[in-house]
Protein backbone atom coordinates (compact mmCIF):
# COMPACT_ATOMS: atom_id res chain seq x y z
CA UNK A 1 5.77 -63.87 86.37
CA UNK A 2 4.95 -61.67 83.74
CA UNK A 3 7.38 -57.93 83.41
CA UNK A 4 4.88 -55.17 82.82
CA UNK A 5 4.16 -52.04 84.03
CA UNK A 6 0.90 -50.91 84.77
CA UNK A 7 0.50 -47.94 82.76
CA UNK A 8 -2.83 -45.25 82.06
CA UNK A 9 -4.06 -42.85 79.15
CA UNK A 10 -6.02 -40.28 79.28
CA UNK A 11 -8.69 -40.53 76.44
CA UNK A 12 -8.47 -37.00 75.31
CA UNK A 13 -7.19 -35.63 71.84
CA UNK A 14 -6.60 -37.56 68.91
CA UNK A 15 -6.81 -41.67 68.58
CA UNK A 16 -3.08 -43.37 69.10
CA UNK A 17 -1.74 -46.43 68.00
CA UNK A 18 -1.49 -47.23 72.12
CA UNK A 19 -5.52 -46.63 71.97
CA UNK A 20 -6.02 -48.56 68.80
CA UNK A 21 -4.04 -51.51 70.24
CA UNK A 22 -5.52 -51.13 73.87
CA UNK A 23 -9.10 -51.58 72.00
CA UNK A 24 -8.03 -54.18 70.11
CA UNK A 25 -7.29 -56.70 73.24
CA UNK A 26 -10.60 -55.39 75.01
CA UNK A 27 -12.29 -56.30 71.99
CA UNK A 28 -10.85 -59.74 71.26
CA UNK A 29 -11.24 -60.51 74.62
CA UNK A 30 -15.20 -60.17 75.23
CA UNK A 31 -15.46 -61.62 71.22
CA UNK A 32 -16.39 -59.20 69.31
CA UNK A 33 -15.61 -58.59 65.78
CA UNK A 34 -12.70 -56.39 64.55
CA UNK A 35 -13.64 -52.67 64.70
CA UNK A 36 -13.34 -50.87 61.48
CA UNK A 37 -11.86 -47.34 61.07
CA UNK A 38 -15.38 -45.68 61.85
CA UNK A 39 -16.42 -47.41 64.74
CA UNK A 40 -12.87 -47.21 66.41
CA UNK A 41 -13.25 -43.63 66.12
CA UNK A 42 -16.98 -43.37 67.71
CA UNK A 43 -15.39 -46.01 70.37
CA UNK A 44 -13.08 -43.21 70.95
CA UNK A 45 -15.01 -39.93 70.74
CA UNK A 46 -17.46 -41.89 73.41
CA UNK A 47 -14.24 -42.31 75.55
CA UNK A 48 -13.04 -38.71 75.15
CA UNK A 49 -16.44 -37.69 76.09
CA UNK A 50 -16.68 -39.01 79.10
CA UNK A 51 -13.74 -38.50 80.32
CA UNK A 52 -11.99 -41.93 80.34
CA UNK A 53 -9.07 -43.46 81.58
CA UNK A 54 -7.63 -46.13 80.12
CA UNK A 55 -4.89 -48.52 82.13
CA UNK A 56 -3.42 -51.23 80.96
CA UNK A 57 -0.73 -54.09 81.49
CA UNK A 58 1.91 -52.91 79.38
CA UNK A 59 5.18 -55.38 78.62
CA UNK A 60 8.19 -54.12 79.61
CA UNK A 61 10.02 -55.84 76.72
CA UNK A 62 9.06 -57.41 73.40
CA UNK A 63 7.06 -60.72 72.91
CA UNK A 64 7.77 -63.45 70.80
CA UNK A 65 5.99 -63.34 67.52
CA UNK A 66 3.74 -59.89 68.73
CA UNK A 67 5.65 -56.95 66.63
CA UNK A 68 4.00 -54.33 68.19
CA UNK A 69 3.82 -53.35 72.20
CA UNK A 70 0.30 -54.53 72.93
CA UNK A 71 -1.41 -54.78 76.21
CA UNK A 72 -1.63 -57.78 78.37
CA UNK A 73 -4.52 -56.49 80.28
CA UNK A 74 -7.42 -53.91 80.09
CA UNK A 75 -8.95 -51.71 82.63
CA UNK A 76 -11.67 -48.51 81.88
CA UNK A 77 -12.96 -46.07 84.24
CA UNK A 78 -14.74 -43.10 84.10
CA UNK A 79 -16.51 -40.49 86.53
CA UNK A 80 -20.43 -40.70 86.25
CA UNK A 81 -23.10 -40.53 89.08
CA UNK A 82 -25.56 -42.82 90.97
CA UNK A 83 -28.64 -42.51 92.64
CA UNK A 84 -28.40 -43.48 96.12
CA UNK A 85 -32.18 -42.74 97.15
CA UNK A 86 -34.30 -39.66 97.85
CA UNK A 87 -33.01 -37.93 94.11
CA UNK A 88 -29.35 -37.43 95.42
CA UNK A 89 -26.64 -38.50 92.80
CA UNK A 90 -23.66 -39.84 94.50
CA UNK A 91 -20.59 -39.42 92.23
CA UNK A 92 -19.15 -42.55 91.72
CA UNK A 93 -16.54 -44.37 89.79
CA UNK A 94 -17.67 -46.57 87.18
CA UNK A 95 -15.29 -49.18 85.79
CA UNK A 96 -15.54 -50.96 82.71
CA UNK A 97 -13.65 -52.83 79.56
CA UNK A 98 -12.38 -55.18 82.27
CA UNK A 99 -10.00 -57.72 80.50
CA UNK A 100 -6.64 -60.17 80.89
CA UNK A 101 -5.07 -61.85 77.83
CA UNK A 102 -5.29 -65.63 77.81
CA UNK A 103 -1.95 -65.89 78.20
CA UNK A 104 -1.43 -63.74 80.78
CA UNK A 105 -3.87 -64.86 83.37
CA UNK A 106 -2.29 -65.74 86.86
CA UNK A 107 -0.15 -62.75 87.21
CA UNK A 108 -1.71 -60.65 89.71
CA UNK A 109 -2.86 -58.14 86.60
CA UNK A 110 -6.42 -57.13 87.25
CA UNK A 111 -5.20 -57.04 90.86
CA UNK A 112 -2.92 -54.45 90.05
CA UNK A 113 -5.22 -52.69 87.88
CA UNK A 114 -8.08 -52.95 90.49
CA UNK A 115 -5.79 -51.65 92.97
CA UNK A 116 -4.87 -48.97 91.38
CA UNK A 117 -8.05 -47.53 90.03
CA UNK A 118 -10.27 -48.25 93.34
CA UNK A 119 -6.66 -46.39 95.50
CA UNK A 120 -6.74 -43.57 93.38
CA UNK A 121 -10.43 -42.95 93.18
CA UNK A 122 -10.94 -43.07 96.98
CA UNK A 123 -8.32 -40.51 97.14
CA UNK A 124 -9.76 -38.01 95.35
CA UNK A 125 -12.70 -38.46 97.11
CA UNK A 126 -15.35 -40.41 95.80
CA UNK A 127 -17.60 -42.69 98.00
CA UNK A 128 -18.76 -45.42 95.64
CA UNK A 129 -17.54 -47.29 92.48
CA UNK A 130 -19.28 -49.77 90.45
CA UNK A 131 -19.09 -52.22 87.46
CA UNK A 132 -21.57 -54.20 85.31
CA UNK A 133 -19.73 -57.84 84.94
CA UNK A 134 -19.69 -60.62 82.59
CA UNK A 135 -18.32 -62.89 84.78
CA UNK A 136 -20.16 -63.25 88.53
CA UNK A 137 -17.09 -65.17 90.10
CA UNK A 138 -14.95 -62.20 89.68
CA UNK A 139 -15.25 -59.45 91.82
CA UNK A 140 -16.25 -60.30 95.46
CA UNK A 141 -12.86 -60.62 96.18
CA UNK A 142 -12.23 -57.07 95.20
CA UNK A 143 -14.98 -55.64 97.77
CA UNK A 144 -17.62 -55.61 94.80
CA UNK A 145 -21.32 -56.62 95.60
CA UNK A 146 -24.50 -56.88 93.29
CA UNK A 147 -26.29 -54.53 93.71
CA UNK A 148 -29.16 -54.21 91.00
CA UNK A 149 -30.90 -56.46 89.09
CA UNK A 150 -32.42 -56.72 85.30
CA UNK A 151 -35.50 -58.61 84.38
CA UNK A 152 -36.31 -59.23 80.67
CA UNK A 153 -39.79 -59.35 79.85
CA UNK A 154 -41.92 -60.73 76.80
CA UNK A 155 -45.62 -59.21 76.34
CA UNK A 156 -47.97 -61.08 73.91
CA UNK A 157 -49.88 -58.62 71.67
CA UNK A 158 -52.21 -59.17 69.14
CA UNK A 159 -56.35 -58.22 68.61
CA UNK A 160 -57.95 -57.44 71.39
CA UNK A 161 -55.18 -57.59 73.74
CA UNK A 162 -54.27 -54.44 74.65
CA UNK A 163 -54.12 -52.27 78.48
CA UNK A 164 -57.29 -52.02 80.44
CA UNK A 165 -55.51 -49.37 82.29
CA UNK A 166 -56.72 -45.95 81.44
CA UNK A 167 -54.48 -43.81 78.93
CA UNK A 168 -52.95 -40.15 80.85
CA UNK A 169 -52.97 -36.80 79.64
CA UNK A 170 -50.38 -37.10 77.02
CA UNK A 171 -49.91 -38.32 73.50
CA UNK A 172 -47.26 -40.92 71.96
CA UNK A 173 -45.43 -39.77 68.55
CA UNK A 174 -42.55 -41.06 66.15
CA UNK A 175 -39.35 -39.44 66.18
CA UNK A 176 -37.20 -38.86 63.66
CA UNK A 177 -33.82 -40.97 64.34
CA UNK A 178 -31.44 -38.49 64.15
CA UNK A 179 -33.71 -36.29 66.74
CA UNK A 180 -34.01 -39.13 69.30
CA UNK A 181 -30.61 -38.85 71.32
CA UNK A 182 -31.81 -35.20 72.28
CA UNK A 183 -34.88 -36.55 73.52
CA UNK A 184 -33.23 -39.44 74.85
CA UNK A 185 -31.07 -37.22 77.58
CA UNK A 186 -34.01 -35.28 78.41
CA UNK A 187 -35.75 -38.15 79.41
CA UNK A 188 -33.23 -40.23 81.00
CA UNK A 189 -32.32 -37.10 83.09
CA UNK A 190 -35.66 -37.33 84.86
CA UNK A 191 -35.32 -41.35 84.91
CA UNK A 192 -32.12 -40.66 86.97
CA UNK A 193 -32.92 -38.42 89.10
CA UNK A 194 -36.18 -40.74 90.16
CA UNK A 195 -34.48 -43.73 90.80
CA UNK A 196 -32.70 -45.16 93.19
CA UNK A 197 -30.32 -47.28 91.82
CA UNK A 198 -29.65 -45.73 88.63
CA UNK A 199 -26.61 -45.14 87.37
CA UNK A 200 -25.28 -42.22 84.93
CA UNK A 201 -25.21 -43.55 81.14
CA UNK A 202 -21.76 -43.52 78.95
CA UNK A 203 -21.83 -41.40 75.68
CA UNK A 204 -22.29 -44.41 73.41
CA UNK A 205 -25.12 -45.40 74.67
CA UNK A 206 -27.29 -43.10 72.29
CA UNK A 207 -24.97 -44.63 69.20
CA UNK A 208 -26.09 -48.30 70.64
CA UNK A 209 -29.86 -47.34 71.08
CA UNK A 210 -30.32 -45.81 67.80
CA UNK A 211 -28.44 -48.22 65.94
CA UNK A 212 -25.65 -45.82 64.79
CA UNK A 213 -23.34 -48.43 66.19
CA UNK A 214 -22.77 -51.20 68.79
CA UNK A 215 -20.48 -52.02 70.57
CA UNK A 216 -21.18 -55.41 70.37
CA UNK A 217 -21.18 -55.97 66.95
CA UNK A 218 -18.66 -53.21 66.03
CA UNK A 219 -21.25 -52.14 63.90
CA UNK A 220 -24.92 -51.16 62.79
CA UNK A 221 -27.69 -52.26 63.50
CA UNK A 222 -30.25 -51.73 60.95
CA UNK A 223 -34.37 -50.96 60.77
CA UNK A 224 -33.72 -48.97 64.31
CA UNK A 225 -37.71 -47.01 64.93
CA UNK A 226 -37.88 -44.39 67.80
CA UNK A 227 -41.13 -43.08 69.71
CA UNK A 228 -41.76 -40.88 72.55
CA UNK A 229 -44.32 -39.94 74.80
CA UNK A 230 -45.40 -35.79 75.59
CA UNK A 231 -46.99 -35.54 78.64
CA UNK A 232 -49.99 -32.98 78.84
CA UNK A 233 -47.71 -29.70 78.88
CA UNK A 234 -46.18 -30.76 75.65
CA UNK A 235 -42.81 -32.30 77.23
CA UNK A 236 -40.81 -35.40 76.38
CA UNK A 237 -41.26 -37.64 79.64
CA UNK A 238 -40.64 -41.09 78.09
CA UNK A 239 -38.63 -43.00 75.10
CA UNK A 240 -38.39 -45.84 73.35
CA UNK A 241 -36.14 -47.49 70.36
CA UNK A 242 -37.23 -50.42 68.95
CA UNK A 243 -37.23 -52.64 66.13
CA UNK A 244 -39.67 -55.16 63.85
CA UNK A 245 -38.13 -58.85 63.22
CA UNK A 246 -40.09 -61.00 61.12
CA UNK A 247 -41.84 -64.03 63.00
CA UNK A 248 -42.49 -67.49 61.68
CA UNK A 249 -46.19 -66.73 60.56
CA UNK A 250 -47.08 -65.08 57.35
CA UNK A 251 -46.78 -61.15 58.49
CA UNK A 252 -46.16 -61.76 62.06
CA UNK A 253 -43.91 -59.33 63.75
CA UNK A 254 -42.13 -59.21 66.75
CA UNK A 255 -41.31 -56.08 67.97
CA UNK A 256 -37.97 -55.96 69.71
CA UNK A 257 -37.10 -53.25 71.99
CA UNK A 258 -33.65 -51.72 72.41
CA UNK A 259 -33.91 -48.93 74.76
CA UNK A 260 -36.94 -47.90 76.79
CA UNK A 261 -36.42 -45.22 79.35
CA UNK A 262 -39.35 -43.61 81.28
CA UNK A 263 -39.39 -41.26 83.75
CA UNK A 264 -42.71 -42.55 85.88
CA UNK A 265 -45.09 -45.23 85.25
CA UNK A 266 -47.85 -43.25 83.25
CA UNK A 267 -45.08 -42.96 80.54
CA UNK A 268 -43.85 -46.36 81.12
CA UNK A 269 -46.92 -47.43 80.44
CA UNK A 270 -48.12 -45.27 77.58
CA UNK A 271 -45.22 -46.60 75.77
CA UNK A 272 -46.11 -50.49 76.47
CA UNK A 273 -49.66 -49.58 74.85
CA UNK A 274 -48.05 -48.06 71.96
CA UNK A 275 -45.67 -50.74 71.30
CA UNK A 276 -48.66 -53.57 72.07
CA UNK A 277 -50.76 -51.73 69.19
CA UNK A 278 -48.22 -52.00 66.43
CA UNK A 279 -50.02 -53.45 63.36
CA UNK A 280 -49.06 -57.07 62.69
CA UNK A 281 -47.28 -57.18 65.68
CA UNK A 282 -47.85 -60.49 68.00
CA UNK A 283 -45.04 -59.79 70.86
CA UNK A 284 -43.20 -57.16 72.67
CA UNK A 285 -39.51 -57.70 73.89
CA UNK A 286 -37.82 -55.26 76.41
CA UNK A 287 -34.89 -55.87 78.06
CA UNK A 288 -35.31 -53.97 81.37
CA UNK A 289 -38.96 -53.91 83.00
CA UNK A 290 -39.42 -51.96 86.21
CA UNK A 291 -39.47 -54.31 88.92
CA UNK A 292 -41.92 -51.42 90.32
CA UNK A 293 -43.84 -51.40 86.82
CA UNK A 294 -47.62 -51.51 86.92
CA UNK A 295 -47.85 -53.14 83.45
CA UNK A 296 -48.71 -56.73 85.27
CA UNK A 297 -52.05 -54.53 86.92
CA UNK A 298 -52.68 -53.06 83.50
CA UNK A 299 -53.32 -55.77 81.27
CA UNK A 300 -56.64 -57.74 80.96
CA UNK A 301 -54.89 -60.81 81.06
CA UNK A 302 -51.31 -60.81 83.24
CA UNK A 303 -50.11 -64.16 81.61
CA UNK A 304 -49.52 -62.63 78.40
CA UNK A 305 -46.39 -61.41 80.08
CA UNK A 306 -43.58 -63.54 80.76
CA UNK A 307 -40.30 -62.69 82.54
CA UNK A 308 -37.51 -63.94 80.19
CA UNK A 309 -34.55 -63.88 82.13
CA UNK A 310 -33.38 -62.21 85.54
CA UNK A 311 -29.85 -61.51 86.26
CA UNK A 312 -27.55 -59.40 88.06
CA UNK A 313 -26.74 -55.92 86.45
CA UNK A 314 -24.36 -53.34 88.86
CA UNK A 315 -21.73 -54.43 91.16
CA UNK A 316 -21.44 -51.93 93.78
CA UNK A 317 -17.91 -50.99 95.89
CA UNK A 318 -17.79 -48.83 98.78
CA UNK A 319 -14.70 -46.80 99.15
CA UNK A 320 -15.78 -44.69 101.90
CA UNK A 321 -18.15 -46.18 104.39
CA UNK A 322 -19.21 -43.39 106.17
CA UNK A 323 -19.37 -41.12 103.20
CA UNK A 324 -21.27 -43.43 100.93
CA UNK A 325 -24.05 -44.35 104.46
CA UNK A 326 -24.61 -40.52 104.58
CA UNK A 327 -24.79 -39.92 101.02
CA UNK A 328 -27.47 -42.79 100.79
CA UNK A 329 -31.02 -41.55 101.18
CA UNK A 330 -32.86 -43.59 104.09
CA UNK A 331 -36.76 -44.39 104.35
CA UNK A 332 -35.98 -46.67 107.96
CA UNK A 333 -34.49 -45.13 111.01
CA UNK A 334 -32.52 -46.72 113.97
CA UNK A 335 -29.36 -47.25 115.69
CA UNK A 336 -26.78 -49.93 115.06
CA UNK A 337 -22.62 -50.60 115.59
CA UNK A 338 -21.67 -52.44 112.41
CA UNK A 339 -18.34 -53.81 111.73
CA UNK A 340 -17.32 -53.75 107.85
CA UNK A 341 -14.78 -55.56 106.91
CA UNK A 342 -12.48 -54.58 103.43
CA UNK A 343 -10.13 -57.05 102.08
CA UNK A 344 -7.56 -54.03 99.96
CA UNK A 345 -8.45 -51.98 102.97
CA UNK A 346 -9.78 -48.85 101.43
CA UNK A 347 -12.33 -48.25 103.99
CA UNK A 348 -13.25 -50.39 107.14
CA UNK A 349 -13.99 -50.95 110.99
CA UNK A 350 -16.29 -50.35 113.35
CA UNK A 351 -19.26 -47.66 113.16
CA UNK A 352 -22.02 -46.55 115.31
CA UNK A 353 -25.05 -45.92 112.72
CA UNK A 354 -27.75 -43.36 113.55
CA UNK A 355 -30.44 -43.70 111.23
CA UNK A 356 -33.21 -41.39 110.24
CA UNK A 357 -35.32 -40.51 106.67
CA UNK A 358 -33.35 -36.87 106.95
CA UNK A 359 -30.12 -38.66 106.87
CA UNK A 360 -27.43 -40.78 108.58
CA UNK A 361 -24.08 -40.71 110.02
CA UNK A 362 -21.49 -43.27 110.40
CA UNK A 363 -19.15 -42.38 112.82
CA UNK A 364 -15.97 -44.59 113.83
CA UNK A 365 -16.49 -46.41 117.16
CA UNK A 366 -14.68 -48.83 120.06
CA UNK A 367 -18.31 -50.05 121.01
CA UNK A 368 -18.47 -54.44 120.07
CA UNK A 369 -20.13 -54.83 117.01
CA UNK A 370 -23.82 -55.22 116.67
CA UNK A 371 -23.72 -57.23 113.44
CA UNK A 372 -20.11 -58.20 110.80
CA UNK A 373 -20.24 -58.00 107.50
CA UNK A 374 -17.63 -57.60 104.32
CA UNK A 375 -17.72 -54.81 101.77
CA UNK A 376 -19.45 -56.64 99.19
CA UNK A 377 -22.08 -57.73 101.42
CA UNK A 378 -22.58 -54.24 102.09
CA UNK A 379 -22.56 -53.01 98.36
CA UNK A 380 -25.47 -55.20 98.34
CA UNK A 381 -27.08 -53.97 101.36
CA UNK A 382 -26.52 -50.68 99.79
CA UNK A 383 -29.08 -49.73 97.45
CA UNK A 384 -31.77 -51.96 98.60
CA UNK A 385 -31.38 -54.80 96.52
CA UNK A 386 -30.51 -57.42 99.70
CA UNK A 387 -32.38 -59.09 102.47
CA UNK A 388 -29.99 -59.16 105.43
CA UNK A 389 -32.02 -61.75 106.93
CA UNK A 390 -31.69 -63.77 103.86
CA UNK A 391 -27.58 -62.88 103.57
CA UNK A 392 -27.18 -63.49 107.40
CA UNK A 393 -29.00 -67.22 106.56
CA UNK A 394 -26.00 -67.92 104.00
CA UNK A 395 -22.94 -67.13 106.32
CA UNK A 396 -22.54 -62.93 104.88
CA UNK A 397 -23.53 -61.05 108.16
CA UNK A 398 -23.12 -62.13 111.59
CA UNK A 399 -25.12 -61.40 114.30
CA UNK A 400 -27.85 -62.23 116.80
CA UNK A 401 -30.46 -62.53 114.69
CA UNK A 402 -33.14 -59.71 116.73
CA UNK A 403 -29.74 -56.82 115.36
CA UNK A 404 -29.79 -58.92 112.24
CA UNK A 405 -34.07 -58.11 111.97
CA UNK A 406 -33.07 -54.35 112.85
CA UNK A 407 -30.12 -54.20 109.73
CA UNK A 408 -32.88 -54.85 107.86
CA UNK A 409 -35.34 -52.26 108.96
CA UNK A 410 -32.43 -49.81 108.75
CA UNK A 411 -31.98 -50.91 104.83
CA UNK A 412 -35.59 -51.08 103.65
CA UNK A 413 -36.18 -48.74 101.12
CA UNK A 414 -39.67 -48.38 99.86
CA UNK A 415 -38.89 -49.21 95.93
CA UNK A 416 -36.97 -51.64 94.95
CA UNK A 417 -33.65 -50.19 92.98
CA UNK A 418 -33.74 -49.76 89.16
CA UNK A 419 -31.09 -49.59 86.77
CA UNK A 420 -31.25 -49.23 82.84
CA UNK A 421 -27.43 -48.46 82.21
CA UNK A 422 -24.95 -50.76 81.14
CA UNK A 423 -21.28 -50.04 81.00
């Protein structure tokens, strides 16, 4: 076994040689290219803004051949906020940076790590914690579920092909760059607030969707445009970054989006018909489309979009069942005794469930269970993303299958959950 000590910064004040090093595992590990001296020290002003804390696998004693104490694992977390339904913003732990050193795999680190992070959120308080992963084999066994979903989408543009829908009150205009984060928070603080699912952004995500720098590449990321749309009272309801690639043909372009937040679907929209009426431009690229989005209804001809890909995004944890149940916001109503099972034991057992759209409690109960299920299935269940009848049909919730039919009238929201946010 390896001799380490699990050990956590505070990202606050000036960039250490600890910090530099910690980065420089987290980095190798996901493959990215070395940071220079400016982008370490956005990596790090991001951190300090939100608050971060940084644990790691520290060695207790020095390696072979390593002449510096480096970190055998990686571990990020930071406070942000999610929408659990009905506008409310759950605070939440978000976790991120998520790495063990080849060599050091086997140990029990990210157990440790996990451990520690998930103990000492749910003491201070907080109901729910979440992750976006790399990996989908990881973290069931840590209680984690998915728990929203992203579906790329590719719109063919060209002559003639643009939205039959009517345009809105409301105009679209460039932005300057440099004005475009401002805008950006303005509009992904409606965004937020309307959707369940969504979860609170990290401060580099303006660097990333302006192409100040990436995290990905460590770097810029040149010919970045930026547009937003002013609904009819002269306020900034949607936004979009974007930019032009070259295609095969003679003056073809594809335009490439990298961030598009709106905060309903006239904006949404509004920003699909500007984008689809770029000159030269014979497709539109987006990386997130509202799986509630009415651009399939709006175009002439619904084949010229194509879903590109359609993966899992959050992971969702429960640390507190009956806190995160009442913080959730419910369109079913009903009663039901659910077991919940929790592998690290953070928060489990038996509750009776009284459901209703004004709320829900979970209370602790001796009644027999109704229907079984583990944490992750329930991080699932959560936000809406997850048919119970479906999950009960692959071995995740047990029950007679008439309380299995009534779980999922209890979860039904009436949108599915949306989530733009990676961290």
């Amino acid at each position: 076994m390896i001799d380490c000590t699990i050990e956590t910064m505070a990202a606050t004040g000036a960039l250490t040689d600890d910090a530099r090093r910690w980065e420089r595992v987290m980095s190798r590990a996901f493959g990215n290219p070395p940071v220079d001296e400016d982008g370490a020290r956005r990596w790090w002003r991001g951190l300090c803004a939100d608050g971060a804390r940084l644990r790691g696998a520290w060695p207790t004693g020095p390696e072979p051949g390593v002449a510096r104490r480096t970190p055998y694992a990686t571990f990020a977390s930071f406070d942000g906020t999610i929408n659990t339904g009905h506008g409310h913003l759950e605070p939440a732990d978000l976790i991120t940076d998520v790495t063990v050193r080849t060599s050091a795999r086997r140990n029990g680190l990210l157990t440790a790590l996990m451990r520690a992070d998930l103990t000492e959120a749910a003491g201070r308080g907080l109901t729910l914690a979440a992750l976006t992963a790399t990996e989908a084999t990881i973290y069931r066994r840590f209680g984690f579920g998915p728990a929203t979903e992203t579906v790329g989408a590719t719109l063919r543009t060209g002559p003639g092909r643009g939205l039959r829908a009517p345009a809105r009150p409301g105009a679209v205009h460039e932005l300057d760059l440099d004005a475009a984060p401002e805008v950006m928070d303005r509009v992904f603080a409606l965004f937020h607030a309307a959707s369940r699912g969504s979860h609170s952004r990290p401060a580099w995500c303006n660097d990333h969707a302006t192409g100040v720098w990436s995290a990905l590449t460590n770097g810029r990321t040149e010919g970045v445009r930026a547009a937003a749309h002013w609904d009819g009272r002269g306020a900034p309801d949607g936004v979009v970054t974007f930019t032009l690639r070259q295609g095969p043909a003679d003056y073809a372009l594809d335009v490439e989006v990298v961030e598009m937040i709106a905060a309903h679907e006239g904006a949404e929209l509004a920003l699909w018909r500007y984008l689809a009426s770029i000159d030269l431009a014979r497709s539109v690229s987006a990386p997130h489309l509202n799986p509630n989005s009415p651009l399939p209804w709006a175009l002439d001809d619904p084949r010229r979009l194509a879903r590109t890909g359609r993966e899992d995004l959050t992971w969702l944890r429960i640390l507190d069942v009956p806190g995160a149940l009442g913080a959730r916001g419910w369109d079913g109503c009903g009663r039901l005794t659910m077991e919940v099972r929790d592998p690290l034991g953070l928060s489990g057992g038996v509750f009776a469930l009284d459901v209703s759209p004004e709320g829900a409690e979970a209370a602790p109960t001796g009644a027999r269970p109704e229907v079984s299920l583990g944490i992750a299935t329930l991080g699932s269940l959560y936000l809406g993303l997850a048919d119970p009848v479906a999950m009960a049909a692959a071995g995740l919730i047990e029950g007679d299958p008439e309380r299995v039919a009534a779980l999922r009238a209890l979860f039904a929201t009436d949108r599915v959950p949306y989530n733009i946010t990676y961290f």
